[in-house]
PDB file of N, CA and C in Angstrom:
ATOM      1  N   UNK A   1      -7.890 -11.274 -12.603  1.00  0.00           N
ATOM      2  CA  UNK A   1      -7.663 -10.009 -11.938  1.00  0.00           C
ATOM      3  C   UNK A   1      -6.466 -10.166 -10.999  1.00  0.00           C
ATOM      4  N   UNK A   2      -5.872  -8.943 -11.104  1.00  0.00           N
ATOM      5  CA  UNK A   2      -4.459  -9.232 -10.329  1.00  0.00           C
ATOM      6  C   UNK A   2      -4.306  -8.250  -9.028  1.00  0.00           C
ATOM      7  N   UNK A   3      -4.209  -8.828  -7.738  1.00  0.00           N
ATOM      8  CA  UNK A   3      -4.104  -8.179  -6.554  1.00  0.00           C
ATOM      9  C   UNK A   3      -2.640  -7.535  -6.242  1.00  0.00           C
ATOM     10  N   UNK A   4      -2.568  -6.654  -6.132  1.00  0.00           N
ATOM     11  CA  UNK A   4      -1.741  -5.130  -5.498  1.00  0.00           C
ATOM     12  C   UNK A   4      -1.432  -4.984  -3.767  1.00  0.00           C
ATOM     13  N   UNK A   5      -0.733  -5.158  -3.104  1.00  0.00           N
ATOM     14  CA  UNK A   5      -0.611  -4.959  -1.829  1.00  0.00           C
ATOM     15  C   UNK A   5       0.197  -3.574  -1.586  1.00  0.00           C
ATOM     16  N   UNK A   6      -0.518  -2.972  -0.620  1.00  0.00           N
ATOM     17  CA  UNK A   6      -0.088  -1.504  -0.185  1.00  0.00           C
ATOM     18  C   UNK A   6       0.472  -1.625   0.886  1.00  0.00           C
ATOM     19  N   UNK A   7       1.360  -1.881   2.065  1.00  0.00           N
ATOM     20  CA  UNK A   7       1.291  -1.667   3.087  1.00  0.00           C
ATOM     21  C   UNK A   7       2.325  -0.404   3.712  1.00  0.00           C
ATOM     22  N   UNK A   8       1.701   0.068   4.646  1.00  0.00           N
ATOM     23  CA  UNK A   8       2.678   1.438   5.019  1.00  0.00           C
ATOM     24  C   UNK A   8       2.968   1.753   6.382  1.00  0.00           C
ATOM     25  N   UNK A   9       3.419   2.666   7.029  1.00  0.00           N
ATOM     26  CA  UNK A   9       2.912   2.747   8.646  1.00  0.00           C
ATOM     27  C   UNK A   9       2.505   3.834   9.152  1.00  0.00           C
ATOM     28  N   UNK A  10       1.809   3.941  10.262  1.00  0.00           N
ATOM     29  CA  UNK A  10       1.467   5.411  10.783  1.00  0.00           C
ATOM     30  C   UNK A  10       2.294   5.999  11.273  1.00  0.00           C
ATOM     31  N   UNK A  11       3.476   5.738  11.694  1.00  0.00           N
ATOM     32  CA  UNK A  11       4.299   7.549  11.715  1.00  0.00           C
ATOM     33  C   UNK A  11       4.912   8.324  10.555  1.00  0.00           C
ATOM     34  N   UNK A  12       4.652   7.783   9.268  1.00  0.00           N
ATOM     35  CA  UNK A  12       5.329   8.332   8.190  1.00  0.00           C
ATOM     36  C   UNK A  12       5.274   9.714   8.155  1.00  0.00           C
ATOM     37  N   UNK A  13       5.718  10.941   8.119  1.00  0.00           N
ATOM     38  CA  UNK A  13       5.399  12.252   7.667  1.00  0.00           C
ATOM     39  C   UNK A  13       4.459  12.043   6.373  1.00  0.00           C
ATOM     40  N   UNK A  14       4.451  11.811   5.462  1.00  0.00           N
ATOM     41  CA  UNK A  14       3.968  11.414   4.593  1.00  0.00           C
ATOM     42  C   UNK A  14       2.950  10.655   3.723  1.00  0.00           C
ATOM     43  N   UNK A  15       1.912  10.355   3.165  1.00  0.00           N
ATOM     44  CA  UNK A  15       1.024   9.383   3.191  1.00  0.00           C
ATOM     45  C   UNK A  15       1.846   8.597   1.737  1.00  0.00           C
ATOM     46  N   UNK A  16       2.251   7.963   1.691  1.00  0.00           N
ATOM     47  CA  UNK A  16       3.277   7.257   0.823  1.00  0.00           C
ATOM     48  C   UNK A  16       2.136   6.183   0.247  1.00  0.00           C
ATOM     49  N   UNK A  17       1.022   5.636   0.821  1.00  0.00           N
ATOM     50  CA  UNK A  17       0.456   4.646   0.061  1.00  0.00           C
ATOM     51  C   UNK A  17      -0.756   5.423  -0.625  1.00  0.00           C
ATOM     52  N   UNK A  18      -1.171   6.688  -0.329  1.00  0.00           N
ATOM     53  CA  UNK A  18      -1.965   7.116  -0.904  1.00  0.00           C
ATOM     54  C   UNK A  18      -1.399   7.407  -2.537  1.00  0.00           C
ATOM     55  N   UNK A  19       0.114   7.686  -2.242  1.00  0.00           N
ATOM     56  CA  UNK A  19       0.823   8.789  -3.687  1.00  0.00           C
ATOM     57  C   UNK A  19       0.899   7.071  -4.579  1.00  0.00           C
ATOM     58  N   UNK A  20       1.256   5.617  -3.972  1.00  0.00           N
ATOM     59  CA  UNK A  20       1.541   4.936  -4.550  1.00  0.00           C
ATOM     60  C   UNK A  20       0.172   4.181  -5.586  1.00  0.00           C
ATOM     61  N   UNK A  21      -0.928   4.130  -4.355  1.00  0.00           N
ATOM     62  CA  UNK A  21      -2.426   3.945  -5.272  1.00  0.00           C
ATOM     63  C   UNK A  21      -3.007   5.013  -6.115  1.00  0.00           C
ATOM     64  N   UNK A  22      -2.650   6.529  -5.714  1.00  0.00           N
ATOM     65  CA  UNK A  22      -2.803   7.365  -7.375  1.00  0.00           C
ATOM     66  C   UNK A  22      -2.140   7.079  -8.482  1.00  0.00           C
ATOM     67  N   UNK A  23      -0.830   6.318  -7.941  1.00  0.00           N
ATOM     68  CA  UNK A  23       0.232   6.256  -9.484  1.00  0.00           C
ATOM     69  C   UNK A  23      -0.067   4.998 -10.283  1.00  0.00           C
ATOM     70  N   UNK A  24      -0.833   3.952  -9.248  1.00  0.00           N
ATOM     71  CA  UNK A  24      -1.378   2.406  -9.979  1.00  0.00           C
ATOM     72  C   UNK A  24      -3.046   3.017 -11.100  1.00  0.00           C
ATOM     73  N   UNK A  25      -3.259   3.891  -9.921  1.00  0.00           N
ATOM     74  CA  UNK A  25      -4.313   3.966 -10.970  1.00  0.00           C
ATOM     75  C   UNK A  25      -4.691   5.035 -11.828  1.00  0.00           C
ATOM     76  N   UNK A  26      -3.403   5.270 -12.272  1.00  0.00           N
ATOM     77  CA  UNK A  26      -2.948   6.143 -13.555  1.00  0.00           C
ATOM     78  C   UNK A  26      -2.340   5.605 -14.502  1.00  0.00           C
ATOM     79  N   UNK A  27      -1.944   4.300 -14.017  1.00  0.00           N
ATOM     80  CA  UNK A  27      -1.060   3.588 -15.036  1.00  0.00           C
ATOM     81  C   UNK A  27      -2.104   2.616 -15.372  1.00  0.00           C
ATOM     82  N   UNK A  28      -2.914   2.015 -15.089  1.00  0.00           N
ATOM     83  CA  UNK A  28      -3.928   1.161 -15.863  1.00  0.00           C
ATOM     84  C   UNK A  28      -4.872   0.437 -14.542  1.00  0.00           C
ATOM     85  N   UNK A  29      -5.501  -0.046 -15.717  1.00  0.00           N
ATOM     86  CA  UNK A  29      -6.633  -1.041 -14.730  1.00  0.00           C
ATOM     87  C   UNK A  29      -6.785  -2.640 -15.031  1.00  0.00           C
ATOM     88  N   UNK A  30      -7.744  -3.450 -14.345  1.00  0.00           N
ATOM     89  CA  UNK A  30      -7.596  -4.848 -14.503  1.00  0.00           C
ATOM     90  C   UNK A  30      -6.879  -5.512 -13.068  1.00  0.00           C
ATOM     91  N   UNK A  31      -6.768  -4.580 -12.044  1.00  0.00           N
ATOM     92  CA  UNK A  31      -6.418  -4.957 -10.704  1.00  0.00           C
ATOM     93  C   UNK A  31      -6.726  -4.310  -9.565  1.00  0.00           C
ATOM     94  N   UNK A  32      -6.930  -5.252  -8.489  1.00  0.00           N
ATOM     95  CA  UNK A  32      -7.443  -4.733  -7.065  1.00  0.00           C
ATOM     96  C   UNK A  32      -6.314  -4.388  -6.155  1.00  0.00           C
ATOM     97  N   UNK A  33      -6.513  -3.217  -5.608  1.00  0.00           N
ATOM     98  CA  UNK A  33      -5.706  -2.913  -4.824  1.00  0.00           C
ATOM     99  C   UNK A  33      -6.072  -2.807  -2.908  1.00  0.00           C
ATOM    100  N   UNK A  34      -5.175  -3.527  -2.490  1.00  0.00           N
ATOM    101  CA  UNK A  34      -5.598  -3.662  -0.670  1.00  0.00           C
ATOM    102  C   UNK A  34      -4.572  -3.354  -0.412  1.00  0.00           C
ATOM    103  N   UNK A  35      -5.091  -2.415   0.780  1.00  0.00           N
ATOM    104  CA  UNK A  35      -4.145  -1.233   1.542  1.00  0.00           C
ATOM    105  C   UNK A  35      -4.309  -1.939   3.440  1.00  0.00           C
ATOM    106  N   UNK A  36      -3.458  -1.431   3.934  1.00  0.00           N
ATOM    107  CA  UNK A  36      -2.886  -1.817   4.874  1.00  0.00           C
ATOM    108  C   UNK A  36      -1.842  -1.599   5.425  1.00  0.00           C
ATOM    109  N   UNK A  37      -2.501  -0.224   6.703  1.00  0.00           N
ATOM    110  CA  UNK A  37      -1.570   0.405   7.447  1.00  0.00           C
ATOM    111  C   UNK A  37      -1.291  -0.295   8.708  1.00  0.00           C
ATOM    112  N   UNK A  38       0.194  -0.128   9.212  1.00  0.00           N
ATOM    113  CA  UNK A  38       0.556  -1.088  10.428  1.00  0.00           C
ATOM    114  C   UNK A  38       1.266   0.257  11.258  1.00  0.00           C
ATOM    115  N   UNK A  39       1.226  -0.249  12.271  1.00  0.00           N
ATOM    116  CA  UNK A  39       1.929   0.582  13.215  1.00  0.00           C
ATOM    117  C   UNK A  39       3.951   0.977  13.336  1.00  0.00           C
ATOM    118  N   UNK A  40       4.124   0.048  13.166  1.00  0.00           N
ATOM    119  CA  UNK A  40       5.558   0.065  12.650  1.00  0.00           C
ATOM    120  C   UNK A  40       6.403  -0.391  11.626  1.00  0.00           C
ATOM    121  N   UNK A  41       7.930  -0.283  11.649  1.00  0.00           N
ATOM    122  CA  UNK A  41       8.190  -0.822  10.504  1.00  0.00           C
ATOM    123  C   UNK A  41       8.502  -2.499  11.316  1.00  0.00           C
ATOM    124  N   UNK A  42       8.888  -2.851  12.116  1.00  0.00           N
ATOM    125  CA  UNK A  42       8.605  -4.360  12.251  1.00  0.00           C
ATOM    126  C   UNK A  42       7.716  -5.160  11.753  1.00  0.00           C
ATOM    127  N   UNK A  43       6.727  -4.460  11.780  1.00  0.00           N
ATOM    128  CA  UNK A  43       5.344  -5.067  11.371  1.00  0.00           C
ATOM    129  C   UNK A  43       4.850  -5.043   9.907  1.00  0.00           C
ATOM    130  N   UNK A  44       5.719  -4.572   9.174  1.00  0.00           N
ATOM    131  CA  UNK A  44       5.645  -4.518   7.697  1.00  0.00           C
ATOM    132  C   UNK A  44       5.791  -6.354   7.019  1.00  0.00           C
ATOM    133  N   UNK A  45       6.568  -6.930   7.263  1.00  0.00           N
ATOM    134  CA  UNK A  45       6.795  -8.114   6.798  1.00  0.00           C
ATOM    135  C   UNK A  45       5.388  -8.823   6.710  1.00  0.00           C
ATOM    136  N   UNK A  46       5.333  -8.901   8.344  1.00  0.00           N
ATOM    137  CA  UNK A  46       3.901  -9.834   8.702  1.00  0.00           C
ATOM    138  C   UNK A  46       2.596  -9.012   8.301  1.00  0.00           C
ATOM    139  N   UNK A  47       2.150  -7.960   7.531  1.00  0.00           N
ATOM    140  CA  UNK A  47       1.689  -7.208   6.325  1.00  0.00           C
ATOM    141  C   UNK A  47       1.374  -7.548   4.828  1.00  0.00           C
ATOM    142  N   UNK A  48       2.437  -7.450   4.857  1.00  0.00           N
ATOM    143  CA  UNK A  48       3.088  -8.105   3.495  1.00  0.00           C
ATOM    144  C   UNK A  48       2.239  -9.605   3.097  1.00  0.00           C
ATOM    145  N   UNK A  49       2.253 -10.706   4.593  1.00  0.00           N
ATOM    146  CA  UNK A  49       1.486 -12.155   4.429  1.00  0.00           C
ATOM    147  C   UNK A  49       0.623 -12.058   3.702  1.00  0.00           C
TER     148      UNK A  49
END
């Protein structure tokens, strides 16, 4: 099984990881997806870990 990382931040106008986990799981299955919102974009990298 193959893991998926979402990470996004809370001031987006937008919910950008929600539109990105509808489009994974329209395109197939056989993987887990973990989401993980951060407060800024600095904080995206150390997310990402």
């Amino acid at each position: 099984m193959k893991i998926i990382g979402i990470a996004d931040t809370t001031f987006a106008r937008f919910d950008m990881g929600h539109s990105a986990i509808d489009e994974l799981q329209h395109a197939g299955t056989g993987f887990r997806i973990v989401r993980c919102t951060v407060p800024g974009v600095k904080d995206l990298p150390v997310a990402c870990k």
